[in-house]
C-alpha atoms as a PDB file:
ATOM      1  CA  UNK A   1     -44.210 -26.410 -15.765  1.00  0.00           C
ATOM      2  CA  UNK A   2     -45.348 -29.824 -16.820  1.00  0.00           C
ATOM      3  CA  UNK A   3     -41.943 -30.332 -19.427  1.00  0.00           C
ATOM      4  CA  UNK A   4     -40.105 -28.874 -15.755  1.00  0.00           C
ATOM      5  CA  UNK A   5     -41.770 -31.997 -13.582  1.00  0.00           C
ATOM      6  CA  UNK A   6     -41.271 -34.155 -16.762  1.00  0.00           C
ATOM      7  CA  UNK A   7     -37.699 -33.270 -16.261  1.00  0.00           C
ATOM      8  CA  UNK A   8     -37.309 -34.018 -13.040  1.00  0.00           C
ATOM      9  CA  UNK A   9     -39.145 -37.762 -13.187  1.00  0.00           C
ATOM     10  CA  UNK A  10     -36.307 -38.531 -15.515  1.00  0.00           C
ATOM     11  CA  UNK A  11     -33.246 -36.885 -14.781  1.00  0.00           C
ATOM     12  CA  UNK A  12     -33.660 -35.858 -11.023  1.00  0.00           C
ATOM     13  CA  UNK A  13     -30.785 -37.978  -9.396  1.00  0.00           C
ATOM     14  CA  UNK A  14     -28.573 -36.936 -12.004  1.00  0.00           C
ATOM     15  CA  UNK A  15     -29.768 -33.079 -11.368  1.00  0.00           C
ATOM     16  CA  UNK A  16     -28.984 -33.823  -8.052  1.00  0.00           C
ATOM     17  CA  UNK A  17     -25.146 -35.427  -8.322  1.00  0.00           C
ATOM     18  CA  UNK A  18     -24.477 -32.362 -10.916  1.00  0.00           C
ATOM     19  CA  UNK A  19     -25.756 -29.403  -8.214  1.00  0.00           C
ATOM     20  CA  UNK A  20     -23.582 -31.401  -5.446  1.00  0.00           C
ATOM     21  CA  UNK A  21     -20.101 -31.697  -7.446  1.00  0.00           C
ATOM     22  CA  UNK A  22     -20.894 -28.213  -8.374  1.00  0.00           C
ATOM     23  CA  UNK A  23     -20.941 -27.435  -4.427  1.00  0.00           C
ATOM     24  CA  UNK A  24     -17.646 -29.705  -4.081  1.00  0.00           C
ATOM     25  CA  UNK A  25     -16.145 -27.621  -7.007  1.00  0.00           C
ATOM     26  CA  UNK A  26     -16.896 -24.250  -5.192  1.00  0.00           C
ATOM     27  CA  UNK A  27     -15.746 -24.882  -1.996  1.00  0.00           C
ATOM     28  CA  UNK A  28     -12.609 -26.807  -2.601  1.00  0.00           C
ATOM     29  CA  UNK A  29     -11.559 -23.957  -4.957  1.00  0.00           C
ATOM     30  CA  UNK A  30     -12.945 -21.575  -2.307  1.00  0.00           C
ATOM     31  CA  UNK A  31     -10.738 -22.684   0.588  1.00  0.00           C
ATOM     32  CA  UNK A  32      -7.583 -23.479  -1.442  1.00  0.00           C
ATOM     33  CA  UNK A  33      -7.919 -20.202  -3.058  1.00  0.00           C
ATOM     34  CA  UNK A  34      -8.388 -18.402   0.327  1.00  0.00           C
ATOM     35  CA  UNK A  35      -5.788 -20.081   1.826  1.00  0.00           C
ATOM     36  CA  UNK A  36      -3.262 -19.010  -0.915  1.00  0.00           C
ATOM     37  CA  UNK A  37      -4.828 -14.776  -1.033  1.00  0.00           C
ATOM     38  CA  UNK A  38      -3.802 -15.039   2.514  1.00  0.00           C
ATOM     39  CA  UNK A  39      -0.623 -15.839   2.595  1.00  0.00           C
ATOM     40  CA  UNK A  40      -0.065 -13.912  -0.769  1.00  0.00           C
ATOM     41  CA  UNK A  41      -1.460 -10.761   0.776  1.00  0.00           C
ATOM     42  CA  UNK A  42       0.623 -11.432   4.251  1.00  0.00           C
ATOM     43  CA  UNK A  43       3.317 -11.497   2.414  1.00  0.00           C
ATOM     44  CA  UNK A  44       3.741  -9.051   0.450  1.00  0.00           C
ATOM     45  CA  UNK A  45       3.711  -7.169   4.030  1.00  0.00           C
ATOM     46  CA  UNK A  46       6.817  -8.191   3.957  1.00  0.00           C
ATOM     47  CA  UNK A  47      10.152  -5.973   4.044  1.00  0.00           C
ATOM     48  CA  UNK A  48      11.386  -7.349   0.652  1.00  0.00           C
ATOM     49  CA  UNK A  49      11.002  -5.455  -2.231  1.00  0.00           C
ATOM     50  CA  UNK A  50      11.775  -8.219  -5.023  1.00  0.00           C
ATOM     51  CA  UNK A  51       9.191 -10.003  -2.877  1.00  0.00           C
ATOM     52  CA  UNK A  52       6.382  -7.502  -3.350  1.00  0.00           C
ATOM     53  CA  UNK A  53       7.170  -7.071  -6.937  1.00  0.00           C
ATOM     54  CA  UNK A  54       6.634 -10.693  -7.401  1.00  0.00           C
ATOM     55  CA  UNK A  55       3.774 -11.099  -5.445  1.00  0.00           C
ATOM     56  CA  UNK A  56       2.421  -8.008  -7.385  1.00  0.00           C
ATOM     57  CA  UNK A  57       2.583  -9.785 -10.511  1.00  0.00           C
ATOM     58  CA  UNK A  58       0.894 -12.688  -9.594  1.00  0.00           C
ATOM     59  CA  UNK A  59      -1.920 -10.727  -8.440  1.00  0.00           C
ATOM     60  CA  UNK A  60      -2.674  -9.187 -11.137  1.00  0.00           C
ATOM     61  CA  UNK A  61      -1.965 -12.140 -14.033  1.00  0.00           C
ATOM     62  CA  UNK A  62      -4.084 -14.267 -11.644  1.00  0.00           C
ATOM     63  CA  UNK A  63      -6.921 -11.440 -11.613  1.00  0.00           C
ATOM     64  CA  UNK A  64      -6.825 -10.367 -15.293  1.00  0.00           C
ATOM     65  CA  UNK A  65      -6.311 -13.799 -17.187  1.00  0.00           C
ATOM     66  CA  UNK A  66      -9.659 -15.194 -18.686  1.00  0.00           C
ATOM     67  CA  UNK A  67     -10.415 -18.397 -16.563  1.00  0.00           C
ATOM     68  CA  UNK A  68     -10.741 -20.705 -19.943  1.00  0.00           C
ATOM     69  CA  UNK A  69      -7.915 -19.488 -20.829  1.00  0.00           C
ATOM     70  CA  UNK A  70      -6.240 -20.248 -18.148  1.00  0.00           C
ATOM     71  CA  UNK A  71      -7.988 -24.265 -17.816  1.00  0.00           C
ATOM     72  CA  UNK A  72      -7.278 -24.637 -21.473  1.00  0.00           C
ATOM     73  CA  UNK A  73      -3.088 -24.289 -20.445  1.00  0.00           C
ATOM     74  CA  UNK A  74      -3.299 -26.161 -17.518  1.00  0.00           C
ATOM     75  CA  UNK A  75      -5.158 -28.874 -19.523  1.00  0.00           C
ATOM     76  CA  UNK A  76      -3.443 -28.795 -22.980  1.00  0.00           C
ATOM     77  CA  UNK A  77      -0.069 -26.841 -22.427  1.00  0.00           C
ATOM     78  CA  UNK A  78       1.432 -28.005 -19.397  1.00  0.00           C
ATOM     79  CA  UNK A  79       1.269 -31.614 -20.499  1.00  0.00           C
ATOM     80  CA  UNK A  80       3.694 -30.620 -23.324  1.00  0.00           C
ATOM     81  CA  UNK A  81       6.484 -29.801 -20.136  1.00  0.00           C
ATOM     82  CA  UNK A  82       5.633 -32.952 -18.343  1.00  0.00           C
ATOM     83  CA  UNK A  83       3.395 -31.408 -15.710  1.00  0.00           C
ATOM     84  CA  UNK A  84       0.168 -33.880 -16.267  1.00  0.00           C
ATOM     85  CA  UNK A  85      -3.243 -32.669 -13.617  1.00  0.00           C
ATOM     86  CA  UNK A  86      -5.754 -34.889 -14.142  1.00  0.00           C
ATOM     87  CA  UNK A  87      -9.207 -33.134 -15.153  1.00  0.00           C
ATOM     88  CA  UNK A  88     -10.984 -32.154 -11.680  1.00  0.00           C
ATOM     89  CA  UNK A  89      -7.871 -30.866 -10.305  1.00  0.00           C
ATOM     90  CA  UNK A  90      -7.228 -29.087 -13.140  1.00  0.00           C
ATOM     91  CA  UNK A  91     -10.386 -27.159 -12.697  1.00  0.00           C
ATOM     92  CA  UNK A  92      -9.474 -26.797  -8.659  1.00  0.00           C
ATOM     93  CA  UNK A  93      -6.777 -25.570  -9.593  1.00  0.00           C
ATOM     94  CA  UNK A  94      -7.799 -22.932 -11.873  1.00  0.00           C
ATOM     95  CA  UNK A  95     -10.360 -22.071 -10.097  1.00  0.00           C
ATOM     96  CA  UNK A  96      -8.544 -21.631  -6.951  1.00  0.00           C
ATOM     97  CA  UNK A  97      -5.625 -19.659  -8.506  1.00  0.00           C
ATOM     98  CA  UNK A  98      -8.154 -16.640  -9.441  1.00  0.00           C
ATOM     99  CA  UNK A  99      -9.508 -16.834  -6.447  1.00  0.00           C
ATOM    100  CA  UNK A 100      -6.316 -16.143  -4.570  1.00  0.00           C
ATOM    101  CA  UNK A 101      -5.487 -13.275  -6.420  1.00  0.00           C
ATOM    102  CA  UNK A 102      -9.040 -11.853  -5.705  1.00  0.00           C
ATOM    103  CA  UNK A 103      -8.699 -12.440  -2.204  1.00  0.00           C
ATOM    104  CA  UNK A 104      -5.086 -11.117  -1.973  1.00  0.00           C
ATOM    105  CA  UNK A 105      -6.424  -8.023  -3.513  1.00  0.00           C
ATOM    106  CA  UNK A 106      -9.587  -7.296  -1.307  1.00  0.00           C
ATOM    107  CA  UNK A 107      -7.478  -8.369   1.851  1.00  0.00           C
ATOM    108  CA  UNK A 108      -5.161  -5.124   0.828  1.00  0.00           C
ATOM    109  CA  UNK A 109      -8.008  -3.291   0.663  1.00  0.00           C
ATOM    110  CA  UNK A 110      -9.074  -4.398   3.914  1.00  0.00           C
ATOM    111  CA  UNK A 111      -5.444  -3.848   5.744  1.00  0.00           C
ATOM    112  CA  UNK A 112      -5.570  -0.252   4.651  1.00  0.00           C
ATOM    113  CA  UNK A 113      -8.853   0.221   6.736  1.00  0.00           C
ATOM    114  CA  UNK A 114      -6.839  -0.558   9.790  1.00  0.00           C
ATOM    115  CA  UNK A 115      -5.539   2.666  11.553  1.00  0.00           C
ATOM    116  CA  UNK A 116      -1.902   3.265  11.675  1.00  0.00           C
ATOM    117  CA  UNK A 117      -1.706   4.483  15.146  1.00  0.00           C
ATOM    118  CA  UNK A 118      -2.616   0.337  16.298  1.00  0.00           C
ATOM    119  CA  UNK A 119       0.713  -0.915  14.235  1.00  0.00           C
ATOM    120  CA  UNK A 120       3.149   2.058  16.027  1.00  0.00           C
ATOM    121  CA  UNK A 121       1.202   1.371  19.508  1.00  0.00           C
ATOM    122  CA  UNK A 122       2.216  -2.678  18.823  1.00  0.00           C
ATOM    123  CA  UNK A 123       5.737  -1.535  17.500  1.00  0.00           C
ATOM    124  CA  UNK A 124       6.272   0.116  21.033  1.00  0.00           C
ATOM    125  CA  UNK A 125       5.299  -2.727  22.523  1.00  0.00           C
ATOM    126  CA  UNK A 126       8.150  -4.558  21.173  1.00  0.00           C
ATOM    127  CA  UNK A 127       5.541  -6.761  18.914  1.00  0.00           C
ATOM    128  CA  UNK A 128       7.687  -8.453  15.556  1.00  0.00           C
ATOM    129  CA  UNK A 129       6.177  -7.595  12.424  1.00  0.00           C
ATOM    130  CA  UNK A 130       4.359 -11.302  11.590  1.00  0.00           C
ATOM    131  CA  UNK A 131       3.114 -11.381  15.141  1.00  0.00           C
ATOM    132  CA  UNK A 132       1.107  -7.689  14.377  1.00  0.00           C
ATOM    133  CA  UNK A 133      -0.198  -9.095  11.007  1.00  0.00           C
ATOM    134  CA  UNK A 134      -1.414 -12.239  12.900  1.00  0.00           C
ATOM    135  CA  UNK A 135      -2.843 -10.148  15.750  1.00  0.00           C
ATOM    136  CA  UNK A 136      -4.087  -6.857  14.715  1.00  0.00           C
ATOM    137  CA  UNK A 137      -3.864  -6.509  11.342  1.00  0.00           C
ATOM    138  CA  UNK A 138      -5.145  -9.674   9.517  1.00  0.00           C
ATOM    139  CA  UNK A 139      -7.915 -10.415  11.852  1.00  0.00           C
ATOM    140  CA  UNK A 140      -9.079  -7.068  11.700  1.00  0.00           C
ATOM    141  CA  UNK A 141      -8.805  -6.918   7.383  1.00  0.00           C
ATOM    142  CA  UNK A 142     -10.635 -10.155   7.508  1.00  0.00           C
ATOM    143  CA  UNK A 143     -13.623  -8.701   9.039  1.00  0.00           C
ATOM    144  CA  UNK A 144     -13.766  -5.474   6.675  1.00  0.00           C
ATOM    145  CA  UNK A 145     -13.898  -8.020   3.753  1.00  0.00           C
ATOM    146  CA  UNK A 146     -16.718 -10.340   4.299  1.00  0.00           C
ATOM    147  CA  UNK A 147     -18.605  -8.587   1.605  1.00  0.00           C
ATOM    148  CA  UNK A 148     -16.672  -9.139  -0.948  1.00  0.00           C
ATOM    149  CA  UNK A 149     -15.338 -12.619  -0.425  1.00  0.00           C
ATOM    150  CA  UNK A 150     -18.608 -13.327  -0.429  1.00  0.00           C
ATOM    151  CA  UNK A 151     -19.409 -11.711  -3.929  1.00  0.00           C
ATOM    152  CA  UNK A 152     -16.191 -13.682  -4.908  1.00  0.00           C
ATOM    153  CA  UNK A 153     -17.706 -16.618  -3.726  1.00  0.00           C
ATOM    154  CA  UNK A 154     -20.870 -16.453  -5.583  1.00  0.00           C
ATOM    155  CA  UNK A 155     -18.764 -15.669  -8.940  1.00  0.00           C
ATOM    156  CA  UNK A 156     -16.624 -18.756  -8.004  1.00  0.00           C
ATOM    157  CA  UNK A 157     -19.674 -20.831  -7.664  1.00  0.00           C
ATOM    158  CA  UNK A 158     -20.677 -19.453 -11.245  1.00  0.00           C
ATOM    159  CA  UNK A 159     -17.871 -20.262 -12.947  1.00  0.00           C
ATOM    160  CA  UNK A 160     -17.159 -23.939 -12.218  1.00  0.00           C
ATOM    161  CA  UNK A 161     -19.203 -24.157 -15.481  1.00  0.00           C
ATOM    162  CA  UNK A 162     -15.626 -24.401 -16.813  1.00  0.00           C
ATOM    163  CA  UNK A 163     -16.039 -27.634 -15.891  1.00  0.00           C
ATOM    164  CA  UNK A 164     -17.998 -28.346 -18.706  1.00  0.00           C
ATOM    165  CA  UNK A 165     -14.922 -27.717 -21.291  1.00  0.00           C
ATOM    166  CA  UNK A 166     -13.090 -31.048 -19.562  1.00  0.00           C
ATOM    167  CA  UNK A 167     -14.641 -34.749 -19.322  1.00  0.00           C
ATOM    168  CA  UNK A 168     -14.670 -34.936 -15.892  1.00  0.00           C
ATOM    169  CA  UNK A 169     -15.693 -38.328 -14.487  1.00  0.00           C
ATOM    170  CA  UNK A 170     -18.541 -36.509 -13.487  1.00  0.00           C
ATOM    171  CA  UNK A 171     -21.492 -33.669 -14.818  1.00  0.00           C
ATOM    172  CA  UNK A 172     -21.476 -30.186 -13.087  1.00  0.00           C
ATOM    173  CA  UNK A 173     -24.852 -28.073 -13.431  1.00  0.00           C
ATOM    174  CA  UNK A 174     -23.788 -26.785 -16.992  1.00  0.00           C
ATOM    175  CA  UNK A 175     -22.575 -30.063 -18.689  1.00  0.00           C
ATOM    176  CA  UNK A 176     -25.505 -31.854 -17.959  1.00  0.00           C
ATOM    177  CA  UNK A 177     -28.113 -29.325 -19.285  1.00  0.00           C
ATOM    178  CA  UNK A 178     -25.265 -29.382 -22.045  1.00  0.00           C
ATOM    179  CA  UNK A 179     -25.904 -33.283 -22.363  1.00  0.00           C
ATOM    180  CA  UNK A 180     -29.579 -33.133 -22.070  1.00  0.00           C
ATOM    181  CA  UNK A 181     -30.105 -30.370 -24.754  1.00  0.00           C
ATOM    182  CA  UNK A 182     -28.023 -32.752 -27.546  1.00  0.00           C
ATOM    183  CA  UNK A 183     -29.602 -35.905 -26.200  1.00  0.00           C
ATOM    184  CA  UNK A 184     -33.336 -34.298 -26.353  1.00  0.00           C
ATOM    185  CA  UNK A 185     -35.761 -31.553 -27.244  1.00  0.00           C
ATOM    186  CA  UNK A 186     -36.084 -31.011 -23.445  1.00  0.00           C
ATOM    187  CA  UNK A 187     -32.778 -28.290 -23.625  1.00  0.00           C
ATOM    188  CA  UNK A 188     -34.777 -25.554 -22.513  1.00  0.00           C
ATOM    189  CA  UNK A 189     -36.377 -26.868 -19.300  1.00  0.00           C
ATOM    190  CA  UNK A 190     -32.861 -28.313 -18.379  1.00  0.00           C
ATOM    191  CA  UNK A 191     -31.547 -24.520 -18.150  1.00  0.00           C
ATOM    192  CA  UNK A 192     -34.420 -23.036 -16.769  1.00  0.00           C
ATOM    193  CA  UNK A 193     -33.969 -25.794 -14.048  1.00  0.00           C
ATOM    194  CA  UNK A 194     -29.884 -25.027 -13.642  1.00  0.00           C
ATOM    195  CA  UNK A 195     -30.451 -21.225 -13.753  1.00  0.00           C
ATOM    196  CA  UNK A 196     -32.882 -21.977 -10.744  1.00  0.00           C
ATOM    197  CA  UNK A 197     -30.214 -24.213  -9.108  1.00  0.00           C
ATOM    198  CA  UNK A 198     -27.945 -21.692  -9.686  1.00  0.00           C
ATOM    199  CA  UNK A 199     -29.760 -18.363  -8.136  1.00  0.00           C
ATOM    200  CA  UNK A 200     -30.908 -20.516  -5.043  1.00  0.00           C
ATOM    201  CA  UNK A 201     -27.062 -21.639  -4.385  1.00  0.00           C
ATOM    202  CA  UNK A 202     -26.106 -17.778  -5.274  1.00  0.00           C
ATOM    203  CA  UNK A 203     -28.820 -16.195  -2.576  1.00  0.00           C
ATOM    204  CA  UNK A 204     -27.892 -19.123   0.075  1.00  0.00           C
ATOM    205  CA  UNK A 205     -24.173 -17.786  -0.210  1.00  0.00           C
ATOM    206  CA  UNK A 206     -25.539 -14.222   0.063  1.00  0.00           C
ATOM    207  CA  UNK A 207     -27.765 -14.513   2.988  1.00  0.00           C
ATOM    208  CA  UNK A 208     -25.002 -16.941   4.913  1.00  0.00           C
ATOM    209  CA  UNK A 209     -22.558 -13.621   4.503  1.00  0.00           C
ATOM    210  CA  UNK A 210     -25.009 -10.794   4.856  1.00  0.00           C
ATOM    211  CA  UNK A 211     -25.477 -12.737   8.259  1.00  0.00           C
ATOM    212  CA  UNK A 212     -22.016 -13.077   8.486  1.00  0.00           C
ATOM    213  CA  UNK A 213     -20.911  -9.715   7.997  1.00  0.00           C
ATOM    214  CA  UNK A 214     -23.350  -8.302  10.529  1.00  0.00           C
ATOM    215  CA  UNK A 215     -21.927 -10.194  13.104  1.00  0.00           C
ATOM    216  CA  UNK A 216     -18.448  -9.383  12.241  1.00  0.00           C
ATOM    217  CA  UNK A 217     -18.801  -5.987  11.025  1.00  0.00           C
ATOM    218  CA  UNK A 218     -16.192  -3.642  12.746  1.00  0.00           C
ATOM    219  CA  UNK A 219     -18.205  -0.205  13.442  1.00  0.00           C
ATOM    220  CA  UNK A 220     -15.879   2.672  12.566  1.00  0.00           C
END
């Protein structure tokens, strides 16, 4: 405990700055990435088969693919075709890719929950298709998959410790306990102290959508 306070008296502030570009690495990848599932999943609603073969695909690279793996060609391999993203995007960007695919796939999941007899009964009503998925379907699919976006979120949070594999102008959770443990002999406070950072941001974004889900819950 004392080595813990020790810590703290000497590299609070910079504790501090890591946990909040952390935050600002989770939610920019967060809404980017959710923006993109949506209109990934919307789309492959779509009447076009070469579409939904496409779209398909990019699920499932997106899903499978390691996430370093992924940084590391972002970073090192698409410089080599001219495409230069400088470090923090990079990880945005990576981040935010899986993401979409995740989100893509659980929104499918969550547009199957939504009975069959609601599309006809809009069809009769002369609805088009996009003006359904706005309507009845996606709203409806986004409410059945609280849950698991929020999971998703929590592993998103988690993993902007890919961060620490670029020199970002800044130090995320990971690279500074990193940076402490080669600077000093006080490595193992550092990551008791981001693995506490760490569960309290993970049970923050659980409670928010455990709270969010019961309010939004559809009752079937």
């Amino acid at each position: 405990m004392e080595s813990v306070l020790r810590l703290l008296a000497d590299h609070g502030p910079a504790f501090g700055q890591a946990l909040l570009l952390t935050w600002k690495l989770t939610a920019l990848s967060f809404v980017a990435g959710f923006a993109l599932g949506i209109v990934v999943a919307v789309a492959s609603l779509l009447p076009l088969r070469p579409l939904r073969f496409v779209l398909i695909g990019y699920v499932e690279v997106f899903r499978n693919i390691p996430s370093v793996a992924l940084l590391i060609f972002i970073v090192f391999a698409l410089p080599d075709l001219q495409v230069v993203i400088d470090y923090e995007p990079s990880v945005i960007l990576t981040l935010s890719l899986v993401c979409s695919a995740f989100t893509a796939d659980y929104l499918r999941t969550g547009i199957n929950t939504v009975a069959g007899g609601q599309v006809d009964a809009a069809r009769s009503l002369g609805m088009s298709p996009m003006v359904i998925i706005s309507s009845i379907v996606l709203p409806q699919a986004l409410r059945s998959v609280v849950q698991p976006m929020t999971s998703l979120l929590i592993a998103l949070m988690l993993s902007t410790a890919l961060a620490s594999q670029v020199p970002l102008p800044g130090r995320e959770l990971t690279a500074l306990v990193a940076k402490i443990a080669n600077d000093s002999a006080a490595g193992i406070s550092a990551f008791a102290l981001a693995a506490a950072m760490y569960l309290a941001s993970g049970l923050l974004i659980a409670w928010a959508g455990a709270t969010l889900d019961r309010k939004v819950r559809i009752l079937r």
